[in-house]
Protein backbone atom coordinates (compact mmCIF):
# COMPACT_ATOMS: atom_id res chain seq x y z
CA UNK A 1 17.88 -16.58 78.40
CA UNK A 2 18.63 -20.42 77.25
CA UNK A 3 16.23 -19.34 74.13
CA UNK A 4 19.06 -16.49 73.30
CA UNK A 5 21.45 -18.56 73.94
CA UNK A 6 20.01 -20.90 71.91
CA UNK A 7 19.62 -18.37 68.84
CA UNK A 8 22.90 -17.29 69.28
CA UNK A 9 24.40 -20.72 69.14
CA UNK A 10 22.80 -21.07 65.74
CA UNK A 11 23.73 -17.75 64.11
CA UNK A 12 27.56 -18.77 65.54
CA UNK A 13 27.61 -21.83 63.89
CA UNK A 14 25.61 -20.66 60.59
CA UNK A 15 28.84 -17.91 60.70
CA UNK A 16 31.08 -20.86 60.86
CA UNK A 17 29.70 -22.30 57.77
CA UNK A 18 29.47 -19.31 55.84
CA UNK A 19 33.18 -18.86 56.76
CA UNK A 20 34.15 -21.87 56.43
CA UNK A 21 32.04 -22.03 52.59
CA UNK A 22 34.44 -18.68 51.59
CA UNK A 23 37.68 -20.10 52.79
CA UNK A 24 37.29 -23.22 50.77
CA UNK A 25 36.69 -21.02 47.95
CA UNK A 26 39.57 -18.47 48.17
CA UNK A 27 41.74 -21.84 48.75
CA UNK A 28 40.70 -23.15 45.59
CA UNK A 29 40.83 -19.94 44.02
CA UNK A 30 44.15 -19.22 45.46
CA UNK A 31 45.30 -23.24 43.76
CA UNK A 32 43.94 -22.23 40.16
CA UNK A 33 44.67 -18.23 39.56
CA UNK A 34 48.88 -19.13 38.71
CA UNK A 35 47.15 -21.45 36.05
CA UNK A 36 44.73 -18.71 34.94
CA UNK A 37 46.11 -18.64 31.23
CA UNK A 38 46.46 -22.19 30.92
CA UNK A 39 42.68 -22.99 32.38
CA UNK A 40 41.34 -20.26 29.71
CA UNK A 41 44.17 -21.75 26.98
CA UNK A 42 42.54 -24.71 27.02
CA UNK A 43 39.05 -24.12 27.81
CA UNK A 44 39.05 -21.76 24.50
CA UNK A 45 40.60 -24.52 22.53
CA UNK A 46 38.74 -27.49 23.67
CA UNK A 47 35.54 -25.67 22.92
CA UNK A 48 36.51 -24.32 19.77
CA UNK A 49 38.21 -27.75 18.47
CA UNK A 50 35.97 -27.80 15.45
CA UNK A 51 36.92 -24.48 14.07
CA UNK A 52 40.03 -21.98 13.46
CA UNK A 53 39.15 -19.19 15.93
CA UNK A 54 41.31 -16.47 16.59
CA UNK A 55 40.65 -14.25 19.97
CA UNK A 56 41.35 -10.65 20.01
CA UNK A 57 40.93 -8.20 22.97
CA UNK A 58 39.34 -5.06 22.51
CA UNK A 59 39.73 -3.77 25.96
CA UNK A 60 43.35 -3.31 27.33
CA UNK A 61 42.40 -5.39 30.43
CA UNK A 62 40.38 -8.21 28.73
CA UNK A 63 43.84 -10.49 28.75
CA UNK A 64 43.56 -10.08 32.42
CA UNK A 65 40.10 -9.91 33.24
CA UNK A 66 38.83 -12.93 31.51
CA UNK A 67 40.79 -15.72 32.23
CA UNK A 68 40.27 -14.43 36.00
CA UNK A 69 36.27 -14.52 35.31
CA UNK A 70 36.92 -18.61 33.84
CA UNK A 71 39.16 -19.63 37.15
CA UNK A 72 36.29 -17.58 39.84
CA UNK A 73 33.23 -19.97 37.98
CA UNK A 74 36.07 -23.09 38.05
CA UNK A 75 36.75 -21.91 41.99
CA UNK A 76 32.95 -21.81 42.63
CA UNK A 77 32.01 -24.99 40.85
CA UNK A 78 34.55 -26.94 42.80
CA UNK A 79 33.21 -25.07 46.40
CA UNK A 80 29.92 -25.58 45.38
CA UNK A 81 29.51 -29.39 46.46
CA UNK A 82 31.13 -28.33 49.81
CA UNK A 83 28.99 -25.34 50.29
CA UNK A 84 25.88 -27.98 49.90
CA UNK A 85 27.25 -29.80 52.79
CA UNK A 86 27.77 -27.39 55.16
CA UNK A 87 24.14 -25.47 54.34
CA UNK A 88 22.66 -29.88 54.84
CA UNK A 89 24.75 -29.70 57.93
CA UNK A 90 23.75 -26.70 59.13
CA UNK A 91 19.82 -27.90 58.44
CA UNK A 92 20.10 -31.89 59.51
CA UNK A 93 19.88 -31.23 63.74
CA UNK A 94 16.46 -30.12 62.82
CA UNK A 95 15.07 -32.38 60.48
CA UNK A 96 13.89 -36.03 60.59
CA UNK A 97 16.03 -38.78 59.40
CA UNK A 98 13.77 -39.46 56.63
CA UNK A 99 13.86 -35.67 55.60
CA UNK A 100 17.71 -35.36 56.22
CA UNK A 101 17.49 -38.57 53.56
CA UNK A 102 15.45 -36.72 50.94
CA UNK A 103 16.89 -33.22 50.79
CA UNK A 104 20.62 -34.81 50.41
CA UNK A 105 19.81 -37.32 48.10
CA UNK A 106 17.85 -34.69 45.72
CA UNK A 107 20.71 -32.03 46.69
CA UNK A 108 23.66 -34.21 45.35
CA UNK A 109 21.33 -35.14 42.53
CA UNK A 110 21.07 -31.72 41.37
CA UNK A 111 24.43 -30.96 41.70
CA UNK A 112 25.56 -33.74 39.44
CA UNK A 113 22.69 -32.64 36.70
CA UNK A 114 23.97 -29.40 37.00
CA UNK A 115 28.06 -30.71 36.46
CA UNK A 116 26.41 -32.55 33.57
CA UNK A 117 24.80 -29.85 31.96
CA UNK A 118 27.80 -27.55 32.27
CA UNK A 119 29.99 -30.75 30.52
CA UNK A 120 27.12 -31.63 27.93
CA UNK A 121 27.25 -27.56 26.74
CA UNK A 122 31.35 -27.62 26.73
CA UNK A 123 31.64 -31.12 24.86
CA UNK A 124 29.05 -31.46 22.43
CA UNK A 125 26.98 -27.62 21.97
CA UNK A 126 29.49 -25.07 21.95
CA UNK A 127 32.02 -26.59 19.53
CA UNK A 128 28.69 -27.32 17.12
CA UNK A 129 27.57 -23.82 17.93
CA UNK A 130 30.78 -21.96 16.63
CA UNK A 131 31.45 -24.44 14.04
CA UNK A 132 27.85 -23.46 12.79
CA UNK A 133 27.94 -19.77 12.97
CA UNK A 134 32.03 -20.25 11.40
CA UNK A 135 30.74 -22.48 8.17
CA UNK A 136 27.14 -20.80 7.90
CA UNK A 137 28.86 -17.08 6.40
CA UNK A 138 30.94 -16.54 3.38
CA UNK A 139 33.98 -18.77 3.28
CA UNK A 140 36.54 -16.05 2.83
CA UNK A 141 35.26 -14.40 5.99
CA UNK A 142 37.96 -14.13 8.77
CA UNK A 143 36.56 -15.27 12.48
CA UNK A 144 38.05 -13.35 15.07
CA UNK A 145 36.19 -13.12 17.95
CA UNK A 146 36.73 -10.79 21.29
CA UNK A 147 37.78 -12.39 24.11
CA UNK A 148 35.35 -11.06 26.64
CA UNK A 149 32.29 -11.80 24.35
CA UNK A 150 33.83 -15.60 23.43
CA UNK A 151 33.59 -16.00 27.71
CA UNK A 152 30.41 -14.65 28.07
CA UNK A 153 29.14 -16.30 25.14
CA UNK A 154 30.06 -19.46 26.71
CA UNK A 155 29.45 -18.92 30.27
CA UNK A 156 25.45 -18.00 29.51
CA UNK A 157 25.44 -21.22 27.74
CA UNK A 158 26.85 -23.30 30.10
CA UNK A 159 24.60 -21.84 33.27
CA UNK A 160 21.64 -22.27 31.07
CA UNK A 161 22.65 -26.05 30.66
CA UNK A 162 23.17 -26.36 34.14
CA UNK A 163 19.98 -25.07 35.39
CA UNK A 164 17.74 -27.07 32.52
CA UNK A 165 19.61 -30.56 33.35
CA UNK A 166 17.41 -29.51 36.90
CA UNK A 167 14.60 -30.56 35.22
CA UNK A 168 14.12 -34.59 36.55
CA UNK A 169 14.12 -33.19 40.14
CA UNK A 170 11.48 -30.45 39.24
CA UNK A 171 9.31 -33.27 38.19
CA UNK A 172 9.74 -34.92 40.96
CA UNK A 173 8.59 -32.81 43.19
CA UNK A 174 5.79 -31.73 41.14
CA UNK A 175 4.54 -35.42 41.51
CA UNK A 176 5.86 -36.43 45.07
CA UNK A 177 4.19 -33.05 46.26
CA UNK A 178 0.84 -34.08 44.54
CA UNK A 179 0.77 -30.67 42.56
CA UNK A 180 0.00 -33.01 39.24
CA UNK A 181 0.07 -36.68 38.56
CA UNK A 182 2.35 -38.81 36.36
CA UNK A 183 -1.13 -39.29 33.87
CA UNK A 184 -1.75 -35.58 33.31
CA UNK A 185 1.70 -34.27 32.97
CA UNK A 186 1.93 -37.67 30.53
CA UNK A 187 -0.98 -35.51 28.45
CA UNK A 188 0.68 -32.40 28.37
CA UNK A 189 3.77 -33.91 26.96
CA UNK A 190 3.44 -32.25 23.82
CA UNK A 191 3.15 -28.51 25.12
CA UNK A 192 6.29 -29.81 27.06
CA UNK A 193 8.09 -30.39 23.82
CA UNK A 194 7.07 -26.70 22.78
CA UNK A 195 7.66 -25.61 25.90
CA UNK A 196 11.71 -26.87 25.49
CA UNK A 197 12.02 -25.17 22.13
CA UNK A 198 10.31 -21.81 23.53
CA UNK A 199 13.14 -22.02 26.22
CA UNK A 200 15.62 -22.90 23.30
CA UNK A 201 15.15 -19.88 21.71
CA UNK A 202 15.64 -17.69 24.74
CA UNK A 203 18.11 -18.81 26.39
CA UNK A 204 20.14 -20.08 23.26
CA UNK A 205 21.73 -17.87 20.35
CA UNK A 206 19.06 -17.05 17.22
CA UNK A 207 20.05 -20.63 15.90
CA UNK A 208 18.36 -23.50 15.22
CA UNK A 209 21.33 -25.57 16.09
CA UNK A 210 21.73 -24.97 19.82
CA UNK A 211 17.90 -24.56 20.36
CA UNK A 212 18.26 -28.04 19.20
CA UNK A 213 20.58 -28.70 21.49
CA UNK A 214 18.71 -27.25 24.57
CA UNK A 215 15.51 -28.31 23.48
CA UNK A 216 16.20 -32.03 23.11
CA UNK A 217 17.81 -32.52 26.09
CA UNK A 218 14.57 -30.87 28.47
CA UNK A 219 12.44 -33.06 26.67
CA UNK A 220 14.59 -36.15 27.31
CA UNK A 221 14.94 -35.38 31.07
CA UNK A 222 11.19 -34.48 31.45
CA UNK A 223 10.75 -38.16 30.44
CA UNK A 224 13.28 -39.68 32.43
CA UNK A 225 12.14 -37.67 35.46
CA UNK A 226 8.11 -39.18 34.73
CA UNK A 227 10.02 -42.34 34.54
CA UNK A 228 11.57 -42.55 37.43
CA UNK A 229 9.52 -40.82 39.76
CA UNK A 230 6.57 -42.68 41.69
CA UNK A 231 3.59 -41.44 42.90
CA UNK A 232 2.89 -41.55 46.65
CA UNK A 233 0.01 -44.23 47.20
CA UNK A 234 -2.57 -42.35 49.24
């Protein structure tokens, strides 16, 4: 009975959190939708700073649709931090001080690589990356561009950022779990560097410019994960 009990607890207070996660979200959702236009307003203009771009909407919703999609991924980047809390609170009661240390310090970690990748694609890639694909077609070619496919365009980008800025933290738990050493990932650094191009071209337009983009930065953060990562002495 104290073992239900004691299950039931859990589940109650896992409920909580989940809750708790959703309410900070539809707050902060609730904050940013009467600035909706605004967010997307200057979100489309920051991004496309380097060129003249002019949206159009095919769809009769897109105006509405759209800028709602941009405020939902601003709402869930700002609960996102928040929701890493409450899933470490959730998990600490059970863990050792030294693991509670470890999994936040490598949580908050990755979030901020993540924030930085998302940043690092809307400062410096995407404005090359339209300027590019404006300047590389005939010069009396008119760029308008749909609305919905501009967002998407940019949102893929930005999540693919995100997730490669992970890479430091994948390397070190490669190393800190003994899967491979520091010296033989050192030896397979250039298959790395192929490796980040090969990832460049998927997850990138068909440009050389923003495979760049992608490419260079993995290969930078595989070496600054080898470089600050030790190996556990055995």
């Amino acid at each position: 009975m104290i073992k239900d009990d004691s299950i039931t607890s859990h589940f109650k207070e896992l409920r909580n959190r989940i809750i708790k996660s959703f309410l900070f979200f539809g707050i902060s959702l609730v904050v940013l939708l009467p600035f909706n236009k605004l967010l997307f307003e200057f979100f489309s203009t920051f991004v496309s700073r380097t060129i003249e771009q002019n949206l159009i909407a095919i769809e009769v919703a897109s105006p509405f649709f759209v800028p709602l999609k941009l405020v939902f991924f601003i709402a869930f980047l700002l609960t996102f931090p928040y929701l890493i809390f409450q899933v470490l609170s959730f998990m600490s009661p059970g863990l050792y001080k030294q693991e509670r240390k470890i999994i936040f310090s490598r949580t908050v970690l990755g979030s901020i690589l993540f924030y930085l990748g998302v940043i690092f694609c809307i400062s410096v890639v995407l404005p090359n990356v339209f300027y590019f694909f404006q300047n590389i077609g005939p010069e009396n070619l008119a760029i308008t561009t749909d609305i919905g496919k501009f967002y998407n365009f940019s949102l893929n980008l930005m999540i693919a950022f995100g997730l490669t800025f992970q890479i430091p933290l994948l390397i070190n738990a490669i190393i800190s779990f003994g899967l491979i050493t520091k010296n033989e990932l050192r030896e397979y650094r250039g298959i790395f560097l192929i490796f980040c191009f090969f990832v460049g071209m998927i997850l990138t337009p068909p440009d050389i410019i923003s495979q760049i983009f992608l490419a260079v930065p993995m290969y930078i953060l595989f070496e600054l994960g080898l470089a600050f990562t030790n190996e556990k002495k055995t």
